[in-house]
Structure formats: structure tokens, C-alpha cells
PDB file of N, CA and C in Angstrom:
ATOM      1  N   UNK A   1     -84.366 283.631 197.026  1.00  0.00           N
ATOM      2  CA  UNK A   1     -84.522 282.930 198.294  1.00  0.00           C
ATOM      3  C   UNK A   1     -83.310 283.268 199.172  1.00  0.00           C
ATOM      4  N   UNK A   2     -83.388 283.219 200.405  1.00  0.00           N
ATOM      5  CA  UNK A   2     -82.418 283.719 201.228  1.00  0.00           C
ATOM      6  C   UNK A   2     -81.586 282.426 201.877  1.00  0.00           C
ATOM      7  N   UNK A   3     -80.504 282.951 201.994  1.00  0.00           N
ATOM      8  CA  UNK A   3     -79.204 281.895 202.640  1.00  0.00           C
ATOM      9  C   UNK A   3     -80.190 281.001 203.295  1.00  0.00           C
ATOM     10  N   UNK A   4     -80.629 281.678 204.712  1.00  0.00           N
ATOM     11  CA  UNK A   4     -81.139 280.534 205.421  1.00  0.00           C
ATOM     12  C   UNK A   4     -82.163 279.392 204.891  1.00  0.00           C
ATOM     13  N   UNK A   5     -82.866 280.248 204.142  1.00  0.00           N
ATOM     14  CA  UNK A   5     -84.088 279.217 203.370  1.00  0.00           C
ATOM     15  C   UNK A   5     -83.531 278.252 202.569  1.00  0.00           C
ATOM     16  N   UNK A   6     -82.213 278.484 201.989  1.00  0.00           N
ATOM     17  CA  UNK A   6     -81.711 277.583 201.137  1.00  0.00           C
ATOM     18  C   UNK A   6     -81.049 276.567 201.669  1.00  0.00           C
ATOM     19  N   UNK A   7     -80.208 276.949 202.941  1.00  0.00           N
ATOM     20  CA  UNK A   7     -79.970 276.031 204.080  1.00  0.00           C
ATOM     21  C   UNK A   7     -81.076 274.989 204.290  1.00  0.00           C
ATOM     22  N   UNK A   8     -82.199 275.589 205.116  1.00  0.00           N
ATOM     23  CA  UNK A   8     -83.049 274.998 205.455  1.00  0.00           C
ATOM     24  C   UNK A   8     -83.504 273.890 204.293  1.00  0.00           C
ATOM     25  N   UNK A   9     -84.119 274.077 203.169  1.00  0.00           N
ATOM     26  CA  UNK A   9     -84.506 273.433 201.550  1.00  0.00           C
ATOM     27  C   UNK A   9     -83.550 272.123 201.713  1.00  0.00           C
ATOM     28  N   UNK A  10     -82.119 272.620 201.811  1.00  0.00           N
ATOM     29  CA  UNK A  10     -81.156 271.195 201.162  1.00  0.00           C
ATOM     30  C   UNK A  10     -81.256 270.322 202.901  1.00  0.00           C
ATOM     31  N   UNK A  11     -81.531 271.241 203.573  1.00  0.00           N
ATOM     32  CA  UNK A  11     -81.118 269.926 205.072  1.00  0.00           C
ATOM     33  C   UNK A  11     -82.287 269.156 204.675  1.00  0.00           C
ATOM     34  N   UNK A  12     -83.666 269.805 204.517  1.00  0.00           N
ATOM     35  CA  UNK A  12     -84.712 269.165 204.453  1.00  0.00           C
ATOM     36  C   UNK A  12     -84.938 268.052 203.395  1.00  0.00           C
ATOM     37  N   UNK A  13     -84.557 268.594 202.128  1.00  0.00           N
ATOM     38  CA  UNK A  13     -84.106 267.559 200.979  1.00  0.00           C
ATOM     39  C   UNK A  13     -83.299 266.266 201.210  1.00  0.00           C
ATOM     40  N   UNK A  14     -82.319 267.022 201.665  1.00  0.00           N
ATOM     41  CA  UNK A  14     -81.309 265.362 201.415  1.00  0.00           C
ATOM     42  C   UNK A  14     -82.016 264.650 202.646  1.00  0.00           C
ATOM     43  N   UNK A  15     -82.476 265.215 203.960  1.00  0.00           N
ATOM     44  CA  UNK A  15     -83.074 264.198 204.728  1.00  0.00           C
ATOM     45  C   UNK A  15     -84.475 262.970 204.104  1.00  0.00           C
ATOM     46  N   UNK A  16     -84.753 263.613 203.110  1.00  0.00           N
ATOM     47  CA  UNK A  16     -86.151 263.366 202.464  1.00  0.00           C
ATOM     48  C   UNK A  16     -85.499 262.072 201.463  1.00  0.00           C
ATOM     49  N   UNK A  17     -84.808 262.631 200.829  1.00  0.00           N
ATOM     50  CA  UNK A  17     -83.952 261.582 200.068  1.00  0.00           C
ATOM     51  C   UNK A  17     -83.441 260.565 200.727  1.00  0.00           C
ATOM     52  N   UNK A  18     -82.593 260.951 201.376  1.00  0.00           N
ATOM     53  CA  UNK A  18     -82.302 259.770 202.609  1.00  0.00           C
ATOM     54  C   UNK A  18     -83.241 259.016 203.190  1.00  0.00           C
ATOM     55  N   UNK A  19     -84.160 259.491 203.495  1.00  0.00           N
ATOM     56  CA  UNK A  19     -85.501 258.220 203.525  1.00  0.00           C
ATOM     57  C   UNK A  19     -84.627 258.519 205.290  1.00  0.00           C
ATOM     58  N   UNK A  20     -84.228 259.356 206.229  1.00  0.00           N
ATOM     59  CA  UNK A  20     -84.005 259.798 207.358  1.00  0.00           C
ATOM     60  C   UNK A  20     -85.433 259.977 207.723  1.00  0.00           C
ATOM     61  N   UNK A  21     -85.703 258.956 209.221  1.00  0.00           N
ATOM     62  CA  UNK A  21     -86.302 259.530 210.020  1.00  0.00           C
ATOM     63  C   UNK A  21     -86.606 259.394 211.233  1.00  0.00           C
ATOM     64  N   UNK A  22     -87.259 259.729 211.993  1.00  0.00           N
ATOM     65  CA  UNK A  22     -86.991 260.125 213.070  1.00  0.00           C
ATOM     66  C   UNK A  22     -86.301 261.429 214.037  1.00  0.00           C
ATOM     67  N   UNK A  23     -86.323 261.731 215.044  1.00  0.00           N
ATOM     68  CA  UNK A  23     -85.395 262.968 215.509  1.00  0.00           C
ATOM     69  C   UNK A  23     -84.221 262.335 215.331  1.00  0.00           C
ATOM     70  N   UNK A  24     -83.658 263.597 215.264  1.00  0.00           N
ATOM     71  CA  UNK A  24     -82.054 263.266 214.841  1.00  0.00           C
ATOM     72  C   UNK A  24     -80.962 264.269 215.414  1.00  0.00           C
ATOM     73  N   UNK A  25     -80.253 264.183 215.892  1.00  0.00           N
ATOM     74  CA  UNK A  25     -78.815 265.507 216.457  1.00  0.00           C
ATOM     75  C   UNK A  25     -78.921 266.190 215.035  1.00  0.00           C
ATOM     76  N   UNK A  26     -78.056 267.382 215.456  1.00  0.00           N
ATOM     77  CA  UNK A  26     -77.227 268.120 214.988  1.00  0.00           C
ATOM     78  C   UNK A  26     -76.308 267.087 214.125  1.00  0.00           C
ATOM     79  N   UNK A  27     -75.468 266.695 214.623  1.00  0.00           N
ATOM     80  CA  UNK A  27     -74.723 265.801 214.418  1.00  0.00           C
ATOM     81  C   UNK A  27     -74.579 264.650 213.387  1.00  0.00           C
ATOM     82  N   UNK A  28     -75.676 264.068 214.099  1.00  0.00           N
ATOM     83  CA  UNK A  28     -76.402 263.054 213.095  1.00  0.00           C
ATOM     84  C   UNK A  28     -76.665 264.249 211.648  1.00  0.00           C
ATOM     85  N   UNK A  29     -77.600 264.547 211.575  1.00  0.00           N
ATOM     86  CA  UNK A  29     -78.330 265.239 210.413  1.00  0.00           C
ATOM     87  C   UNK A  29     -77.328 265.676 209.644  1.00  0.00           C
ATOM     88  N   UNK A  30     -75.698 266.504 210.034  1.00  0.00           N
ATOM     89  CA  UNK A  30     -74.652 266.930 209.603  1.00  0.00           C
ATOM     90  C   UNK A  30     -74.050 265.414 209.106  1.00  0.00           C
ATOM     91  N   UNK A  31     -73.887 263.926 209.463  1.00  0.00           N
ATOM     92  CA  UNK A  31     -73.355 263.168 209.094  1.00  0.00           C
ATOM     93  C   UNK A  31     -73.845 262.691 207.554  1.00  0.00           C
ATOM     94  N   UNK A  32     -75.243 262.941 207.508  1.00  0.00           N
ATOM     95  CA  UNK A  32     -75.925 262.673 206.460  1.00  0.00           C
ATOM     96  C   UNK A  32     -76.498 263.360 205.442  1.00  0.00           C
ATOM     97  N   UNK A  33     -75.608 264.727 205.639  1.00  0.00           N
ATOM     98  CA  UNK A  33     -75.458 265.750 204.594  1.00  0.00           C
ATOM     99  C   UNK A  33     -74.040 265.460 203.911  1.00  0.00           C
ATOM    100  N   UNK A  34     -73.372 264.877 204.532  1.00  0.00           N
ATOM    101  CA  UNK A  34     -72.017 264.918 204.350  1.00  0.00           C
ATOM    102  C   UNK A  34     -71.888 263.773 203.443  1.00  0.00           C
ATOM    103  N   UNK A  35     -72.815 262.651 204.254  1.00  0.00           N
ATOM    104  CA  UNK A  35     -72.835 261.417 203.471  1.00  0.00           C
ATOM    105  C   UNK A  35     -73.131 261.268 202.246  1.00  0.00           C
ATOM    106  N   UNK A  36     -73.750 262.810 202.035  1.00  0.00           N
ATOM    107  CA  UNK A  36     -74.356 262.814 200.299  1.00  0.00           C
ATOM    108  C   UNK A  36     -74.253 263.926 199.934  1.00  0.00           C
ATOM    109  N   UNK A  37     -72.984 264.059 199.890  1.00  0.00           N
ATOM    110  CA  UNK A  37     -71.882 265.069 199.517  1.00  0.00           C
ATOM    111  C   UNK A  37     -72.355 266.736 199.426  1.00  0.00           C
ATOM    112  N   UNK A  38     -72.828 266.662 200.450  1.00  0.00           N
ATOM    113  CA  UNK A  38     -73.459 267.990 200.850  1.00  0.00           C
ATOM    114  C   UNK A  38     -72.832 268.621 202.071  1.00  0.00           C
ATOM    115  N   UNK A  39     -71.708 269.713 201.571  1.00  0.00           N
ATOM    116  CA  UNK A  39     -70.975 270.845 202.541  1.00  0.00           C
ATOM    117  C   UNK A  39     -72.107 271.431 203.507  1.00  0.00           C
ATOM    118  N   UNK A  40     -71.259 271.686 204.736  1.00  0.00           N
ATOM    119  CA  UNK A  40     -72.415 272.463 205.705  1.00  0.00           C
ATOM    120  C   UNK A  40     -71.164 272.464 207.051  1.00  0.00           C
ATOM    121  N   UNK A  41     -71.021 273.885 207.453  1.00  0.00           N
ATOM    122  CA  UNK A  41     -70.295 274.390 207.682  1.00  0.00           C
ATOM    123  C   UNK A  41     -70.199 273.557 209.101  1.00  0.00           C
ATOM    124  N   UNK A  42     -71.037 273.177 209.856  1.00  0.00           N
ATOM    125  CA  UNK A  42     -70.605 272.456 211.267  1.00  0.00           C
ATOM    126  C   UNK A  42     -72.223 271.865 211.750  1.00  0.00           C
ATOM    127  N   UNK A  43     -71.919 271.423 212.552  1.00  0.00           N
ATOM    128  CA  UNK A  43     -73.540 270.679 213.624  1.00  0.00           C
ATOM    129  C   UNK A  43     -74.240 271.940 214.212  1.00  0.00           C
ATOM    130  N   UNK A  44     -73.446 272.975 214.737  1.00  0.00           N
ATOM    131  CA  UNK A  44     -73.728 273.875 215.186  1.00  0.00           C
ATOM    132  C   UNK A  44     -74.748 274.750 214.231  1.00  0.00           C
ATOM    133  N   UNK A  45     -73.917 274.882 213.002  1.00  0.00           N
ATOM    134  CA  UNK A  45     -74.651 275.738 211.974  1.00  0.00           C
ATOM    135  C   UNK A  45     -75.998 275.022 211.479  1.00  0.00           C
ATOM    136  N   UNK A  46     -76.341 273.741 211.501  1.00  0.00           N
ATOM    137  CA  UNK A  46     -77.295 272.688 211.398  1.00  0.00           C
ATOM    138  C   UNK A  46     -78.233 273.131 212.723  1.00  0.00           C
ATOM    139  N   UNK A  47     -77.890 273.216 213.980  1.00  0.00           N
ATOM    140  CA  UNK A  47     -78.491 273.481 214.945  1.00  0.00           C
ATOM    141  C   UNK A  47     -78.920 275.099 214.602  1.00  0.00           C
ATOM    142  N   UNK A  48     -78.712 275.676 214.497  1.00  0.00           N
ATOM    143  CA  UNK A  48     -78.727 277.307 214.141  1.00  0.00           C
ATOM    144  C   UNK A  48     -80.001 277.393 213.184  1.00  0.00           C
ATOM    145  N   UNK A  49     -79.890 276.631 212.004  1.00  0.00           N
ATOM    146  CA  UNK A  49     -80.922 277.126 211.206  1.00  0.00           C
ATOM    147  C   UNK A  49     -81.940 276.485 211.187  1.00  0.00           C
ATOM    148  N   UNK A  50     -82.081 274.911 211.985  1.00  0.00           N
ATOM    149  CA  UNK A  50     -83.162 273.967 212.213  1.00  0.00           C
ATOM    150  C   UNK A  50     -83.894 275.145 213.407  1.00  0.00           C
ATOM    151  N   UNK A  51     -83.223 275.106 214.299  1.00  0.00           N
ATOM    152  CA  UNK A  51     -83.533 276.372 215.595  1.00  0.00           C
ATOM    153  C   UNK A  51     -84.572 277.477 215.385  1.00  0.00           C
ATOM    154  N   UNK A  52     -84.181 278.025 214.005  1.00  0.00           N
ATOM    155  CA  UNK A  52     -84.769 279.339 213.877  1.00  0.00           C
ATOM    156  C   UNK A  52     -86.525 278.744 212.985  1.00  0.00           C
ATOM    157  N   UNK A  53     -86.066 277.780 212.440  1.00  0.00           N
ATOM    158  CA  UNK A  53     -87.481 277.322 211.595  1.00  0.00           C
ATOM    159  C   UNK A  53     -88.107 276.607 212.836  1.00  0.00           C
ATOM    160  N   UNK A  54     -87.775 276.196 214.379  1.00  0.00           N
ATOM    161  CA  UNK A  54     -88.414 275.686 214.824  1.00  0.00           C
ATOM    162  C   UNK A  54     -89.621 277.178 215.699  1.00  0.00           C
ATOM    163  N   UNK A  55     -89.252 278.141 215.187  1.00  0.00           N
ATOM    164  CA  UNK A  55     -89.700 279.532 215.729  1.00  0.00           C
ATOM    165  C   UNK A  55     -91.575 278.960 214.857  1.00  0.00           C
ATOM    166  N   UNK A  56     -90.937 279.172 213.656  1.00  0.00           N
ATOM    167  CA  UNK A  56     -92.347 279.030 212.626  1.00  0.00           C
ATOM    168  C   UNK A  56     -93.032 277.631 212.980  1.00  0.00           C
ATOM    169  N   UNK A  57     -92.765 276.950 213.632  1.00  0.00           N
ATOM    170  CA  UNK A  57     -93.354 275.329 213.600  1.00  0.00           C
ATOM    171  C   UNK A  57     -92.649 274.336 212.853  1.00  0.00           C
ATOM    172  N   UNK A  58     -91.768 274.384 211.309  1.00  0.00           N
ATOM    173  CA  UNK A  58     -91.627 273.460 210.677  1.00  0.00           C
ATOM    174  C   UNK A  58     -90.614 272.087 211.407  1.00  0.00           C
ATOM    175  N   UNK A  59     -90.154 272.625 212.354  1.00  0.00           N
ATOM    176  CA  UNK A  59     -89.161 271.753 212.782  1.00  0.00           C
ATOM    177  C   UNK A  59     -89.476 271.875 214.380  1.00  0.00           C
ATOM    178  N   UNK A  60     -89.375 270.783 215.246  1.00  0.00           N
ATOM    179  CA  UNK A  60     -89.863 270.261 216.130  1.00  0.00           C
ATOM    180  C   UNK A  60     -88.410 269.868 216.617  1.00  0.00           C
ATOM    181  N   UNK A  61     -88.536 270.927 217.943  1.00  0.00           N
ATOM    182  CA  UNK A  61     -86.873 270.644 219.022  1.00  0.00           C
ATOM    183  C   UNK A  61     -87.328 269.533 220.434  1.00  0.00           C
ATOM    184  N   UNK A  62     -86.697 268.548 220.275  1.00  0.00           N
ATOM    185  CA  UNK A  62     -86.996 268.007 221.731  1.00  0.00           C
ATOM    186  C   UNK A  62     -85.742 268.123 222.140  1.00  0.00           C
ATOM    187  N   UNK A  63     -85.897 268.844 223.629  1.00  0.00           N
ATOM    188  CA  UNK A  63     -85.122 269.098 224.533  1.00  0.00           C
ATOM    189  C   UNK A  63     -84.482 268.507 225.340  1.00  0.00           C
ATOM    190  N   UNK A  64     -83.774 267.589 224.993  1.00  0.00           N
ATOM    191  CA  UNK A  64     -83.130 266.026 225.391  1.00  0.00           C
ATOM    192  C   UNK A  64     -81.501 266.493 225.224  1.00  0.00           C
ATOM    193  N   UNK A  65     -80.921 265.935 225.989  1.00  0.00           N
ATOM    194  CA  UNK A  65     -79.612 265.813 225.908  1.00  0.00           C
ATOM    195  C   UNK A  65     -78.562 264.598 224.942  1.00  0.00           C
ATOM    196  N   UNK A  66     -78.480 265.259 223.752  1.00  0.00           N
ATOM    197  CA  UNK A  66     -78.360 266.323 222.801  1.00  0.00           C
ATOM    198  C   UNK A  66     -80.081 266.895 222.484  1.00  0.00           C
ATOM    199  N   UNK A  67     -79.959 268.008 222.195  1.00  0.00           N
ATOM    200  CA  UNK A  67     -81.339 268.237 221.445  1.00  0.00           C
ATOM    201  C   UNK A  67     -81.277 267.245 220.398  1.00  0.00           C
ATOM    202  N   UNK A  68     -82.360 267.247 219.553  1.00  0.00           N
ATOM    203  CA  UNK A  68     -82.888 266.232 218.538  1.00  0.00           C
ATOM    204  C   UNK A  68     -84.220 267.253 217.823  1.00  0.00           C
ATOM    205  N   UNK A  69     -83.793 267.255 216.619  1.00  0.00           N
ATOM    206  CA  UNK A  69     -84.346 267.913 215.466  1.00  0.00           C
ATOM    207  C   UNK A  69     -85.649 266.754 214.447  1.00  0.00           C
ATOM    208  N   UNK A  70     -86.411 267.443 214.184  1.00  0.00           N
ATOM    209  CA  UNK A  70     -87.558 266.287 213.478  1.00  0.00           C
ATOM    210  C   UNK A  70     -88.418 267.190 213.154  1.00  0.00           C
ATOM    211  N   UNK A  71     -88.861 267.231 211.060  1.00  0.00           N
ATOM    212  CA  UNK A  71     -89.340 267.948 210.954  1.00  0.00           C
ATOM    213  C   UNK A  71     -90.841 267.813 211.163  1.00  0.00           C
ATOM    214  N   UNK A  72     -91.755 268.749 210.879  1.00  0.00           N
ATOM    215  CA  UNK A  72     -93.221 268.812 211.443  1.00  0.00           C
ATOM    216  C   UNK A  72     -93.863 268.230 210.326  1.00  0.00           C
ATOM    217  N   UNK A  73     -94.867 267.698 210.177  1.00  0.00           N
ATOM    218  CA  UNK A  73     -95.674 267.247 209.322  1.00  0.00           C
ATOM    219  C   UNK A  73     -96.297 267.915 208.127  1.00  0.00           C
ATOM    220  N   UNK A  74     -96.424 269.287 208.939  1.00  0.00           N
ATOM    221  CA  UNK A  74     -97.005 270.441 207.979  1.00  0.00           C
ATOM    222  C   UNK A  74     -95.714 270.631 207.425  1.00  0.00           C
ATOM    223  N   UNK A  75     -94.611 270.954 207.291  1.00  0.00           N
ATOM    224  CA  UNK A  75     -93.549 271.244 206.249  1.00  0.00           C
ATOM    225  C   UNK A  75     -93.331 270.631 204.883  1.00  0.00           C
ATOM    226  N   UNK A  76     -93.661 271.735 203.905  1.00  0.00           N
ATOM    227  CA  UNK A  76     -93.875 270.703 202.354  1.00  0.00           C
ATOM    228  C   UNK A  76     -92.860 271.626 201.479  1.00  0.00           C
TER     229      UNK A  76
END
């Protein structure tokens, strides 16, 4: 599996675990990787790889000031 996919897997995981939901920042989503002791290099890098899966559909960008990340329904 590739870097990004594995990125993508644990953001998606620990959010799942976390019982997180709703859209969420960069920010946010990075607070609650952190919160469960999960390294991740910045909000930015969180924004970066949510970004690129929002290409495929799994992740849903609303364009709000901050953006806000929320994954898609179809993502399993």
C-alpha cells in the first residue's frame, strides 16, 4: 500500500474510532490524531492527502473558511 493510502487508512480510522463526526478542519482532524497518539506531520499535510482523495469522491471538501473535510458515505 502506498504512503498516501496509509495516510489516508489511519486519518480515516482513528476518526472512526473517535466516533468524530461531522466536517471537520485540517486542524481539528490533526487535533484528534494527536489526541490518540497518532504522529502526522502538520494540518497542512492532513489537508494534502484528505484533498487528493477528495479527487476520487471519498472525502467531501466544503469550501468554507477554513475548508472542512467529511468523509463520503461510500468510503469503507
Amino acid at each position: 500500500m502506498r504512503i498516501r493510502e496509509r495516510e489516508f487508512e489511519r486519518i480515516r480510522s482513528v476518526l472512526e474510532e473517535a466516533d468524530a463526526d461531522g466536517p471537520m478542519t485540517a486542524r481539528e482532524i490533526l487535533q484528534v490524531l494527536e489526541d490518540h497518539g497518532v504522529e502526522f506531520d502538520s494540518a497542512h499535510r492532513v489537508a494534502t492527502v484528505l484533498g487528493r482523495h477528495a479527487q476520487s469522491g471519498d472525502v467531501e471538501v466544503i469550501q468554507d473558511q477554513p475548508y472542512r473535510y467529511q468523509f463520503s458515505d461510500r468510503s469503507n
